[in-house]
Protein backbone atom coordinates (compact mmCIF):
# COMPACT_ATOMS: atom_id res chain seq x y z
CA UNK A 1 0.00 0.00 0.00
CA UNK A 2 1.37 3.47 -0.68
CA UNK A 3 1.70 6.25 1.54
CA UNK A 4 -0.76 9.01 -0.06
CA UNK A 5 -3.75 8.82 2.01
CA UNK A 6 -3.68 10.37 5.84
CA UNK A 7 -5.87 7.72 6.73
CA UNK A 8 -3.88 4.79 6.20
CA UNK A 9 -0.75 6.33 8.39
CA UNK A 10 -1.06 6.50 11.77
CA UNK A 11 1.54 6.49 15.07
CA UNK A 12 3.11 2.84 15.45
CA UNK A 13 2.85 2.02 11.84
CA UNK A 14 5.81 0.72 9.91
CA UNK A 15 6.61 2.18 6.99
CA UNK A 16 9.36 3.04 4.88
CA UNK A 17 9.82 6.60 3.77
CA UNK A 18 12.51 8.66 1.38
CA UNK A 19 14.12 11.09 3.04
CA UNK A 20 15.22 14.62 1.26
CA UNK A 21 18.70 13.53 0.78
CA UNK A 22 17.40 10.17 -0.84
CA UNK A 23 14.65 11.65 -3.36
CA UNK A 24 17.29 11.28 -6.48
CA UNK A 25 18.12 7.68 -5.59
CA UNK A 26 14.96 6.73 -4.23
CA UNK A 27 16.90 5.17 -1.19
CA UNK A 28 13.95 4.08 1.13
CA UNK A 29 14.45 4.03 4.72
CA UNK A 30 12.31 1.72 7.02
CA UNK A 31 10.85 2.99 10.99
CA UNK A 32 8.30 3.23 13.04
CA UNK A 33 5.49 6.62 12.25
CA UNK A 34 5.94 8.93 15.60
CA UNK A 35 3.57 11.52 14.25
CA UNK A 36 2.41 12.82 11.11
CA UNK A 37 3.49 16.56 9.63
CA UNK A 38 1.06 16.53 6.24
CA UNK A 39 -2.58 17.71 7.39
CA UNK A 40 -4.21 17.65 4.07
CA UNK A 41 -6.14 14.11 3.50
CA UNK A 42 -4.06 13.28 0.84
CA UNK A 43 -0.70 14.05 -0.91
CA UNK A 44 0.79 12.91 -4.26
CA UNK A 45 3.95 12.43 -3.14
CA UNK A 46 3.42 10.67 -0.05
CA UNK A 47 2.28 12.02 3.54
CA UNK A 48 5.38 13.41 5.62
CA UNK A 49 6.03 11.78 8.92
CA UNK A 50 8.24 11.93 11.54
CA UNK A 51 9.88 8.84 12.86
CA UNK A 52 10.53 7.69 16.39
CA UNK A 53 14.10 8.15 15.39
CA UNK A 54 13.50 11.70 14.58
CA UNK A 55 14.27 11.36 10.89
CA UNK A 56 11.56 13.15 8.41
CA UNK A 57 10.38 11.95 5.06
CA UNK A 58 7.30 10.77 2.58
CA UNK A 59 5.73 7.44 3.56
CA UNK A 60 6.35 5.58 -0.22
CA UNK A 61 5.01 2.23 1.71
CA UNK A 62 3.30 1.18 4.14
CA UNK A 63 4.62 -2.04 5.43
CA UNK A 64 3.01 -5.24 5.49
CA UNK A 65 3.07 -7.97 7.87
């Protein structure tokens, strides 16, 4: 599942995200959704969220388990 909708993210989640230093490679980087920073409903380019690590990004996937 992708990342675009607010109402598919939510704290806990696992996701992986691309980080502004990764957007030309497309790098992803996997963690755990602390809180959200996009308030629209949805965003093209995936919903920003912070981390519990503290790192900030677009969700590109929502993990599955």
């Amino acid at each position: 599942m992708d990342g675009k909708n607010r109402k598919d993210i939510y704290p806990g989640l696992e996701v992986d995200i691309i980080l502004k230093k990764d957007q030309r490679s497309g790098q992803l980087t996997r963690g755990i959704v602390a809180n959200l920073l996009t308030s629209s409903a949805y965003h093209s380019r995936g919903i920003k969220v912070r981390l519990e690590d503290g790192q900030v990004g677009r969700v590109a996937e929502i993990v599955e388990d």
